[in-house]
Protein backbone atom coordinates (compact mmCIF):
# COMPACT_ATOMS: atom_id res chain seq x y z
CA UNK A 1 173.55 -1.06 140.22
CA UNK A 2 171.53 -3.85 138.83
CA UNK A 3 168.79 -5.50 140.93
CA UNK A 4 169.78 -9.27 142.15
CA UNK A 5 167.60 -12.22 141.18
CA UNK A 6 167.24 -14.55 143.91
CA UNK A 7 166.00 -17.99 142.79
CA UNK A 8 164.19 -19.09 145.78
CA UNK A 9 162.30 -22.89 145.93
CA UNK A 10 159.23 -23.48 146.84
CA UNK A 11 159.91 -24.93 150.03
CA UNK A 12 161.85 -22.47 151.03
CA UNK A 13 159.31 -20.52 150.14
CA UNK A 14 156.79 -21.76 152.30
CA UNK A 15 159.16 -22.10 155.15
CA UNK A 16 159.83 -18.28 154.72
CA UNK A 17 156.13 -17.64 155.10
CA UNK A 18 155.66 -19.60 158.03
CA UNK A 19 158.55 -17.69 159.71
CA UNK A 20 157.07 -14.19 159.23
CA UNK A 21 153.67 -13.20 160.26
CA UNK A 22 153.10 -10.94 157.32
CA UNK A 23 154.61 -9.39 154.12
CA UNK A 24 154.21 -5.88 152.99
CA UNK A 25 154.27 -4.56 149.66
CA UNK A 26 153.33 -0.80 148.30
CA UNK A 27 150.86 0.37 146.18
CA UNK A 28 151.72 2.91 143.19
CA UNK A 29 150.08 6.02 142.60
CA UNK A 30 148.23 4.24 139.98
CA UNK A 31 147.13 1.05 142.72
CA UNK A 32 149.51 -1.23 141.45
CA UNK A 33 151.69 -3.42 143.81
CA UNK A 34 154.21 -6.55 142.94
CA UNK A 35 153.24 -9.99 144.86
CA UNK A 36 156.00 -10.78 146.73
CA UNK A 37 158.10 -14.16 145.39
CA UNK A 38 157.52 -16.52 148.57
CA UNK A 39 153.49 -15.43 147.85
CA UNK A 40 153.98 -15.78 143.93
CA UNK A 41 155.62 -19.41 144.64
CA UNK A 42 153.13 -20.34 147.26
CA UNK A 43 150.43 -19.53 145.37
CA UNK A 44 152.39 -20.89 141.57
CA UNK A 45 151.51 -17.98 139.96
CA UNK A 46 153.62 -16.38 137.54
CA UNK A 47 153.66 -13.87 134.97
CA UNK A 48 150.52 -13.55 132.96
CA UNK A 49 148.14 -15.71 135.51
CA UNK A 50 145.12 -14.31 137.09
CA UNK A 51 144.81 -13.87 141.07
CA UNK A 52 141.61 -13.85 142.69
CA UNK A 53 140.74 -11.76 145.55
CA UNK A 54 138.29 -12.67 148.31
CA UNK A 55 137.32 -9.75 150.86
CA UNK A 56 135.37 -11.13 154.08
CA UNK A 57 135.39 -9.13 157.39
CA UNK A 58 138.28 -6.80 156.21
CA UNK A 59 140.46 -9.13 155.56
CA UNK A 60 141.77 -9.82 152.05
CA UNK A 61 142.17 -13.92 150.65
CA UNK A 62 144.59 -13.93 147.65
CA UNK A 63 144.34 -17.06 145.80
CA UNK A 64 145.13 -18.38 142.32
CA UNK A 65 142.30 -17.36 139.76
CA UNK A 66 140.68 -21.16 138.77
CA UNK A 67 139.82 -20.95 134.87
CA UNK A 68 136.29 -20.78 133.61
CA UNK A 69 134.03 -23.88 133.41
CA UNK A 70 133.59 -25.08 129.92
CA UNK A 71 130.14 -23.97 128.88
CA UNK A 72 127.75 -26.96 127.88
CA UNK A 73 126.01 -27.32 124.94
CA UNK A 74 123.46 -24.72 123.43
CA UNK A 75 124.45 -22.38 120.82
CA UNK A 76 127.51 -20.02 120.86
């Protein structure tokens, strides 16, 4: 049986997150894992974007990866 795609919103998306204390996901033998959709909505990610990963105390920040800053002159 086919999975089901559940379009969700972003506001219910946040409202989700505020209702649960934490989402789980798996990692694959090869240390893969699939961001949740409420976090991939929160966040406005989506396929092909870069997440950044912040690691303070044990804890892990997940946020959207911000693009490079344009270089300033000097030779390339």
């Amino acid at each position: 049986m086919p999975a089901r795609r559940r379009d969700v919103s972003l506001s219910q998306a946040r409202k989700f997150l505020t209702l649960v204390s934490m989402i789980t996901s798996k990692l694959t033998c090869k240390a893969q894992t699939t961001v949740p959709q409420a976090v991939r909505l929160a966040l406005g990610v989506g396929a092909g974007d870069e997440i950044a990963y912040s690691v303070l105390d044990g804890k892990v920040l997940l946020t959207k990866a911000q693009p490079p800053a344009p270089r300033r002159g000097g030779a390339v």
